[in-house]
Protein backbone atom coordinates (compact mmCIF):
# COMPACT_ATOMS: atom_id res chain seq x y z
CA UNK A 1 -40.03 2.55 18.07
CA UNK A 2 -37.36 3.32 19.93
CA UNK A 3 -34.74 0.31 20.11
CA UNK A 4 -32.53 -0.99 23.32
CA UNK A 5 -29.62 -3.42 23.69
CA UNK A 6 -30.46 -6.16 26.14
CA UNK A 7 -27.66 -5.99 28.41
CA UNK A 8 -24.55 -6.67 27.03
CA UNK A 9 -25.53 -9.89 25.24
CA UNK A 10 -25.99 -7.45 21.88
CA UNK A 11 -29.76 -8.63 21.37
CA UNK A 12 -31.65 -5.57 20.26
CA UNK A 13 -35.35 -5.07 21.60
CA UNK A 14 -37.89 -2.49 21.02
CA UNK A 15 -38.50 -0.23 23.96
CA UNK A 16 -42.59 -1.68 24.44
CA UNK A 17 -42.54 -5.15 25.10
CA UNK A 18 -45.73 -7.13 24.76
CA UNK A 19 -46.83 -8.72 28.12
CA UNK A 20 -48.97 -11.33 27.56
CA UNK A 21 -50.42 -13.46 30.72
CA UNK A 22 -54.05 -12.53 30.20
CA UNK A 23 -53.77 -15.04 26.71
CA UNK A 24 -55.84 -18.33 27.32
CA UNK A 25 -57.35 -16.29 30.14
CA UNK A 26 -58.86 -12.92 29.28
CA UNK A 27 -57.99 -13.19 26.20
CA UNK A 28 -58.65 -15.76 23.60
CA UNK A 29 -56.50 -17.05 21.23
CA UNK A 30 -57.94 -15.48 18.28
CA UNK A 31 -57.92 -12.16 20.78
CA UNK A 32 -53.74 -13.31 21.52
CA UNK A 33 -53.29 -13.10 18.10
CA UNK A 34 -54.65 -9.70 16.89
CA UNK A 35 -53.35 -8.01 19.92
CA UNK A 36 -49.41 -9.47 18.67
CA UNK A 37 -50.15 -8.59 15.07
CA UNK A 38 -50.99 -5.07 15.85
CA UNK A 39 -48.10 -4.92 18.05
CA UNK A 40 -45.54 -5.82 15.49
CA UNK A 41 -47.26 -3.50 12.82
CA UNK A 42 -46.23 -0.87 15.73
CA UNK A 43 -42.74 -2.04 15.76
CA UNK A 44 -43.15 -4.69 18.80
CA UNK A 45 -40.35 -7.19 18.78
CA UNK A 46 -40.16 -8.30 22.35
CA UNK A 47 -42.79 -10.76 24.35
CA UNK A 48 -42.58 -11.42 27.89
CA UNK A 49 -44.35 -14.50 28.82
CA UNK A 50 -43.78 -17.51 31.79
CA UNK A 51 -44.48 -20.99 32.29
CA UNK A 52 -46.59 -19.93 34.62
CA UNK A 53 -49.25 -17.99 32.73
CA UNK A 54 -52.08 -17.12 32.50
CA UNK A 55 -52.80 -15.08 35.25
CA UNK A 56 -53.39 -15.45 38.18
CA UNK A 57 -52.39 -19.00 37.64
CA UNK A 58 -54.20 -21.95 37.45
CA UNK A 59 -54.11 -25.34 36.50
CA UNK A 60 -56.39 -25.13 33.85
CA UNK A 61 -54.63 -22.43 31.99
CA UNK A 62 -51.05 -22.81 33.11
CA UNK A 63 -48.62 -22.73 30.08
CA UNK A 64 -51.15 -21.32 27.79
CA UNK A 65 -49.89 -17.93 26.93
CA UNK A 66 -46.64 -19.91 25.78
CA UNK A 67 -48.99 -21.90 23.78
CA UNK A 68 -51.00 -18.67 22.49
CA UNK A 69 -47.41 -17.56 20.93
CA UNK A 70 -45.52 -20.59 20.10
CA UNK A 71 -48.84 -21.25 17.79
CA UNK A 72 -48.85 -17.48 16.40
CA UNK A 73 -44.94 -18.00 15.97
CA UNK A 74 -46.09 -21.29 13.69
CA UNK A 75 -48.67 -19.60 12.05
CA UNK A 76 -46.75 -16.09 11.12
CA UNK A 77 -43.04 -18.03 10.28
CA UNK A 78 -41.73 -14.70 12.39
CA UNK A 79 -39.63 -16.30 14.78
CA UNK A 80 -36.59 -14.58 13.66
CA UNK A 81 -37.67 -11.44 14.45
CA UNK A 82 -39.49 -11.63 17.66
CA UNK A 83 -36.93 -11.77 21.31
CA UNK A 84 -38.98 -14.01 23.53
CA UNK A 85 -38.51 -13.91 27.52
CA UNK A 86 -40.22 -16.25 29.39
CA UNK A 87 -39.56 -17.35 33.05
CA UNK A 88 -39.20 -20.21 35.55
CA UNK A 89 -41.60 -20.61 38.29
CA UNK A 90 -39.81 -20.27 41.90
CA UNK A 91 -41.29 -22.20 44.99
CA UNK A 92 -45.21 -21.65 45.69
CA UNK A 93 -47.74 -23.09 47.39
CA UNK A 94 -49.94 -21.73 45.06
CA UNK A 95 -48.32 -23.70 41.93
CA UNK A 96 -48.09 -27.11 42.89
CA UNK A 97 -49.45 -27.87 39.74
CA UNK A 98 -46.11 -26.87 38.00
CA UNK A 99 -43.96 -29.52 37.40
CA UNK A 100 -45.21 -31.79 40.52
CA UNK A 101 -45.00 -28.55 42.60
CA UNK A 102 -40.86 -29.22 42.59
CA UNK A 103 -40.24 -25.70 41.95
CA UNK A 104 -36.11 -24.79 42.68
CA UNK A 105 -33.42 -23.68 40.44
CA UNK A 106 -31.83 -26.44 40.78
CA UNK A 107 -30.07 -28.23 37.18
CA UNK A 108 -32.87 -30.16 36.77
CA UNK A 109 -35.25 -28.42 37.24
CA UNK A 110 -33.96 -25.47 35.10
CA UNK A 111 -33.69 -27.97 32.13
CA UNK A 112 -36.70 -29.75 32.60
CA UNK A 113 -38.52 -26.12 32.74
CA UNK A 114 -36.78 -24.87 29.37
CA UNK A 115 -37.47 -27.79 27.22
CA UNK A 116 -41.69 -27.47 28.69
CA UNK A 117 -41.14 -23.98 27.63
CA UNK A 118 -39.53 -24.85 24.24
CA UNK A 119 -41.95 -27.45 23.51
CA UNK A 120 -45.44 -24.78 24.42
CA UNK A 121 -43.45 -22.03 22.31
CA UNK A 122 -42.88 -23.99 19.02
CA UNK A 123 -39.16 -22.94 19.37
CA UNK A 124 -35.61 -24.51 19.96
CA UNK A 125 -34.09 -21.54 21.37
CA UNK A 126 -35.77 -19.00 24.21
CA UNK A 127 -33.72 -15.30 23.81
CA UNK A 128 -34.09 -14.63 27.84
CA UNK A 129 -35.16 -17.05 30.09
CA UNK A 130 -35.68 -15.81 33.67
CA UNK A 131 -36.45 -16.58 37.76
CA UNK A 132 -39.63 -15.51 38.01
CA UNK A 133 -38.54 -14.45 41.56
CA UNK A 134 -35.78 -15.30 43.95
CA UNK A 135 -35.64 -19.28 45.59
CA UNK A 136 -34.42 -17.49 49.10
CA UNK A 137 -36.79 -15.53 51.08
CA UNK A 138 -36.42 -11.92 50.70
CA UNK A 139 -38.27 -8.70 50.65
CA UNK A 140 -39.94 -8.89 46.99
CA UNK A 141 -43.65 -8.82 46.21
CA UNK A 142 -45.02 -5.44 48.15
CA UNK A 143 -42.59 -5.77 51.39
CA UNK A 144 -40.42 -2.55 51.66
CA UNK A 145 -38.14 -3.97 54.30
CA UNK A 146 -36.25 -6.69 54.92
CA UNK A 147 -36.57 -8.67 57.46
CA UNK A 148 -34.25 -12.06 57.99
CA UNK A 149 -35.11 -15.65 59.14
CA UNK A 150 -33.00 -18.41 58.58
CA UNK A 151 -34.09 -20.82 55.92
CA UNK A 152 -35.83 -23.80 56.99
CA UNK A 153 -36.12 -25.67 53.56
CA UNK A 154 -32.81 -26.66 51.36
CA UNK A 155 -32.15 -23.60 49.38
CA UNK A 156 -30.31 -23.90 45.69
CA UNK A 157 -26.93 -21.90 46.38
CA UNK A 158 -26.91 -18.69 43.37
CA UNK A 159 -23.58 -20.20 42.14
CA UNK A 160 -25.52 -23.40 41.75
CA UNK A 161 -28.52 -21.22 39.79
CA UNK A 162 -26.08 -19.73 37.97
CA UNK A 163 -24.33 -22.86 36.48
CA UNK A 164 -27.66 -24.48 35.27
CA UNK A 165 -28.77 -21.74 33.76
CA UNK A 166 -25.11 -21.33 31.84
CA UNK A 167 -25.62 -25.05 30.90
CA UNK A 168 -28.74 -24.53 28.70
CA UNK A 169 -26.79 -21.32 27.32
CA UNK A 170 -24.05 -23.83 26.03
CA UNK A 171 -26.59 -26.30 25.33
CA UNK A 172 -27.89 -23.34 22.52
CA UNK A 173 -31.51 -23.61 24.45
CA UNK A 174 -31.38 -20.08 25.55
CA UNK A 175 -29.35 -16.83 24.15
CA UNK A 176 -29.70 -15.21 27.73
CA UNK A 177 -30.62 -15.13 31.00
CA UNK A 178 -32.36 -12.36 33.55
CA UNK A 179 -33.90 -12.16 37.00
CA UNK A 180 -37.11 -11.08 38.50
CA UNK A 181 -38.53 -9.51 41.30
CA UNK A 182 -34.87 -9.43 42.38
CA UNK A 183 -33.02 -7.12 45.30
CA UNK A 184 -29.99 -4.98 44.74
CA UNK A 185 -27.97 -7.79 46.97
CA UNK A 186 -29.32 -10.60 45.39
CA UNK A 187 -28.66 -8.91 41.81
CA UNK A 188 -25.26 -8.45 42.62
CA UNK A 189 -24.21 -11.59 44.09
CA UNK A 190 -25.36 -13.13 40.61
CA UNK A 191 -22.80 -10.76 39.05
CA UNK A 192 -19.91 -10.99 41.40
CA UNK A 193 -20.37 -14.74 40.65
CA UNK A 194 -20.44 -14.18 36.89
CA UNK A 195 -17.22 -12.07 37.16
CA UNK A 196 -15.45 -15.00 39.17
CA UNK A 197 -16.33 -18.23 37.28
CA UNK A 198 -16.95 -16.86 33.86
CA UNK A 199 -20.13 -18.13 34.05
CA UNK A 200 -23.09 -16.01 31.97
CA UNK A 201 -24.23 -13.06 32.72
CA UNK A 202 -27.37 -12.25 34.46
CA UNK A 203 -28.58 -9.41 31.59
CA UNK A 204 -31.68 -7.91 32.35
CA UNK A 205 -33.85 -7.52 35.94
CA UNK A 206 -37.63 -7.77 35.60
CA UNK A 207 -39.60 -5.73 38.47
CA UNK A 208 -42.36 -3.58 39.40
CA UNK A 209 -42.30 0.13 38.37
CA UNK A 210 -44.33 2.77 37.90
CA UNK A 211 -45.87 5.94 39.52
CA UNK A 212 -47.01 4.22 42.64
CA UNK A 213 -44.27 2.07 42.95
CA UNK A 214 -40.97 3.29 42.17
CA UNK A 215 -38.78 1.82 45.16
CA UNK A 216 -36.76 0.57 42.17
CA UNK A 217 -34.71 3.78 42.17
CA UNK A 218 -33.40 3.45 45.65
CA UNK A 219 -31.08 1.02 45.71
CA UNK A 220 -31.16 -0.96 42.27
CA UNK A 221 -31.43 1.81 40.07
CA UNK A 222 -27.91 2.77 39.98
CA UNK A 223 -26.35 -1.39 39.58
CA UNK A 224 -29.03 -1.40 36.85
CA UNK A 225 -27.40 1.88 35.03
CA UNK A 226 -23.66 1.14 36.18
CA UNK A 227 -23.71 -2.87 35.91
CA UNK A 228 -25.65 -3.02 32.03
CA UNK A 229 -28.49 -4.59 33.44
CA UNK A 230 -31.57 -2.90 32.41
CA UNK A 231 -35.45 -2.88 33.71
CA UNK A 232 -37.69 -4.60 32.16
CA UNK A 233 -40.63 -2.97 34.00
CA UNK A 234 -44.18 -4.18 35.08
CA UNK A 235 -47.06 -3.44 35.99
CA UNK A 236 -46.34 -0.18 34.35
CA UNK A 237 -50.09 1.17 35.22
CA UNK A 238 -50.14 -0.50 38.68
CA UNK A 239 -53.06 -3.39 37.43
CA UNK A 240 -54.69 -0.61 35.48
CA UNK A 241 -55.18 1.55 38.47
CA UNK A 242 -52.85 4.14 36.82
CA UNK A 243 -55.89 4.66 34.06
CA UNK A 244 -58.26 6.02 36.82
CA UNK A 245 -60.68 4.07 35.69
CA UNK A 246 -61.17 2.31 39.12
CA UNK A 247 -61.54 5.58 40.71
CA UNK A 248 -65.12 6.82 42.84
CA UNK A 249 -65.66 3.16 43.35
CA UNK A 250 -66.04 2.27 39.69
CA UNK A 251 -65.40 -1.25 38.92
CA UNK A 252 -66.08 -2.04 35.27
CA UNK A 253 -67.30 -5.15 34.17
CA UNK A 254 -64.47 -7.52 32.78
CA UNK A 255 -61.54 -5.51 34.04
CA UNK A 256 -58.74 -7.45 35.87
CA UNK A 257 -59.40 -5.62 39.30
CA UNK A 258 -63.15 -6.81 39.09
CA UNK A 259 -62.12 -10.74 38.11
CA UNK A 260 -59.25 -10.99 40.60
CA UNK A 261 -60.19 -8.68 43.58
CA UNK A 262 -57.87 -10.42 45.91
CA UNK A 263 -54.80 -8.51 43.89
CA UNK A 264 -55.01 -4.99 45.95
CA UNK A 265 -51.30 -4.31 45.53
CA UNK A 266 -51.86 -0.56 44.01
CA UNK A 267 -55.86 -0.58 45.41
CA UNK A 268 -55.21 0.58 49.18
CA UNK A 269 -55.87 4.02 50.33
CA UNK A 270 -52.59 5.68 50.24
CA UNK A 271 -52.78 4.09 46.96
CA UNK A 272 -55.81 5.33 45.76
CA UNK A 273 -54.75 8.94 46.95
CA UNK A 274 -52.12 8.65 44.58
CA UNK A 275 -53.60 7.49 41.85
CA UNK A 276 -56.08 10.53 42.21
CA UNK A 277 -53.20 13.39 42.01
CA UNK A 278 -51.56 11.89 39.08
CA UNK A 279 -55.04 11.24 36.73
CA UNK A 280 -55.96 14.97 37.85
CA UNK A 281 -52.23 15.52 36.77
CA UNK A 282 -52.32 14.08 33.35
CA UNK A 283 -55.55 15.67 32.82
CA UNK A 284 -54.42 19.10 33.67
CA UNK A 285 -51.82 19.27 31.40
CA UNK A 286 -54.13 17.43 28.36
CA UNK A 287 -52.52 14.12 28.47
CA UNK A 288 -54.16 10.37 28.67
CA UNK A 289 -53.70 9.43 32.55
CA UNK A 290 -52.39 5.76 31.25
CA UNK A 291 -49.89 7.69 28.39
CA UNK A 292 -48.57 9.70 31.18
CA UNK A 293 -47.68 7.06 33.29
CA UNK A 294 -46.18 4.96 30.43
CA UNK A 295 -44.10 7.73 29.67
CA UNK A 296 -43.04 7.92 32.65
CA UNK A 297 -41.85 4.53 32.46
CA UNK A 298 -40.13 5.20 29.55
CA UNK A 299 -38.28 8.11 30.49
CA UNK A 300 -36.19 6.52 32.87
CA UNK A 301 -32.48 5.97 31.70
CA UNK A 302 -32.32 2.63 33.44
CA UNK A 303 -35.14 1.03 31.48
CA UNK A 304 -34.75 -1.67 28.74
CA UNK A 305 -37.81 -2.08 28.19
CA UNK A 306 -41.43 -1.30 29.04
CA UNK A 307 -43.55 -4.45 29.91
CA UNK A 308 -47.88 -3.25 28.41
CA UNK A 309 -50.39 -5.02 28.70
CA UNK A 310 -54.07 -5.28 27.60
CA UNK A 311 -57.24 -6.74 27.33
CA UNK A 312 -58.53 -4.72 24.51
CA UNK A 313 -57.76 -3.58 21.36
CA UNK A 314 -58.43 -0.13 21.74
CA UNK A 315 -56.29 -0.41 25.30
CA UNK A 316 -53.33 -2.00 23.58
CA UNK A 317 -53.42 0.67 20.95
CA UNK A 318 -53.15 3.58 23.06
CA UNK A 319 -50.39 2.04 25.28
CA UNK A 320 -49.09 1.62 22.26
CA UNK A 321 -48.71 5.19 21.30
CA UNK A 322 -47.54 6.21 24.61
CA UNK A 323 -44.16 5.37 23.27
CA UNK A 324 -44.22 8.51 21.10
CA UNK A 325 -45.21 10.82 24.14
CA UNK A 326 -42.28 12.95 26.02
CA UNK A 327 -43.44 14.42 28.98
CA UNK A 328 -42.05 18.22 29.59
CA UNK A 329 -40.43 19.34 32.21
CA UNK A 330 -43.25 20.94 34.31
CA UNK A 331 -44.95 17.49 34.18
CA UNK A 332 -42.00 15.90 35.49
CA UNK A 333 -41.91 18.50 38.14
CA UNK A 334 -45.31 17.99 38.71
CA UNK A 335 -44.76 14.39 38.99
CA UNK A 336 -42.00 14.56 41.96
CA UNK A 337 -43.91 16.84 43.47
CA UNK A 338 -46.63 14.28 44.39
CA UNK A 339 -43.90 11.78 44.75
CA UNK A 340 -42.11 13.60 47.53
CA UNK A 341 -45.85 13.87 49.60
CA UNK A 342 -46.67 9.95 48.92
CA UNK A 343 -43.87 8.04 48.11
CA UNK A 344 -44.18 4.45 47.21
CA UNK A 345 -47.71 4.29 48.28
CA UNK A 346 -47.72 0.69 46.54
CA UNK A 347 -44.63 -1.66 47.12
């Protein structure tokens, strides 16, 4: 397993990190459990997680995938070798439920959030706590452009975000601290601050990448490579469209797209079209259509670290060995060439 700093904090993570909001959801605990075992046994030793989990997010099973781990962390006596990320929930209507639906950056808030988070993940100490996505309004979730309107609603100011989130670093509550869904301006704002108050340093960015949906490289690519602050990528295989299993109209029973049809992020037709030229890809040159695409993933010299996810053993296996795969040049080629006729057919 290949092995990357996080940022310039010196925390060392493997190159596959374990996503895990489909625990307490699709997943059982017992399910949770085995699926982290195996992981480790691979070489695993990063878990990305949120107060807001499971997925898609309800009341019912909100904070459960902390729970899922912060019980496996109890029952293994591991914690010192697992790098836990977990996130903050930003403002949604959607997720009231969260903390009486008072969802800002603001100091209290942040602290209130961490010690939740502590409590659910049998720890005194999260390794990189993150905005699940920005407080402002901003082009993030699917929208390519940006398109301003002044803010209505009182808005934590970064500097502000910034200092709370440097007060539970002093505090010892967490070792460091990352963004999500995040722009190139927003990114660097948080580090321009950093550099003028000494306050810490935002070290890794958490967004959407893969095949389908690589606007990351346009703008944030090269602050990611030139500022330290790696990718931690999801949705690596687009909500398993990437597998081609959802191809022809197939729709197996129990898979995400099937449970939560209201997701079609990486399911519309330019999408779809896509997704057909890369499985016919992978399968021309003898690979696994979801290997290839985590490879893909992994290739890319911005990358910290690789966010899988499964529902299955067998799934989370063969993700798994996708980190041993290193696509040749011809599929690369191959790959751009289908890029340049539909780029970023999923935002």
């Amino acid at each position: 397993m290949k092995i990357n700093k996080l940022g310039r904090t010196g925390i060392k993570v493997s190159r596959i990190c374990l996503g895990t909001m489909t625990y307490g959801e699709q997943n059982t605990k017992i399910e949770a459990h085995r699926q982290l075992d195996l992981a480790v046994d691979h070489g695993v030793n990063f878990l990305d997680t949120a107060e807001a989990y499971s997925f898609p997010g309800r009341r019912k099973t909100q904070g459960m995938s902390e729970k899922i781990i912060g019980e496996w962390l109890l029952a293994r006596n591991n914690r010192d070798k697992i790098v836990i990320a977990t996130k903050i929930t930003g403002p949604s209507d959607q997720r009231s439920h969260i903390r009486g639906g008072e969802l800002s950056y603001s100091h209290k808030q942040i602290s209130e959030a961490v010690d939740l988070s502590l409590k659910r993940l049998n720890t005194d100490y999260i390794d990189l706590y993150q905005t699940h996505w920005p407080e402002r309004k901003s082009n993030y979730f699917g929208k390519l452009g940006y398109s301003h309107t002044e803010e209505n609603e009182k808005i934590t100011p970064l500097e502000e975000q910034l200092d709370a989130l440097n007060q539970q670093v002093k505090a010892g509550k967490i070792r460091a601290i990352g963004v999500s869904n995040e722009t190139a301006w927003g990114l660097m704002k948080f580090l321009n601050i950093s550099e003028q108050t000494g306050l810490t340093r935002i070290a890794t960015i958490q967004n959407p990448y893969n095949l389908i949906c690589r606007q990351f490289e346009v703008g944030l690519s090269e602050v990611s490579i030139r500022e330290d602050v790696g990718l931690l990528a999801y949705s690596p295989l687009a909500f398993g469209a990437l597998t081609g299993k959802y191809l022809n109209g197939n729709l197996p029973e129990k898979s995400r797209h099937k449970l939560f049809p209201q997701f079609v992020r990486y399911f519309k037709p330019a999408g779809i079209k896509a997704t057909e030229s890369y499985v016919l890809l992978a399968k021309k040159h003898g690979l696994e259509p979801s290997q290839m695409a985590l490879a893909f993933v992994n290739s890319q010299k911005f990358l910290t670290a690789n966010i899988i996810g499964a529902t299955t053993e067998k799934q989370l296996i063969s993700n798994l060995n996708a980190e041993n795969i290193i696509l040749s040049d011809e599929v690369i080629k191959d790959i751009d060439l289908i890029h340049k006729s539909n780029s970023n057919p999923s935002p």
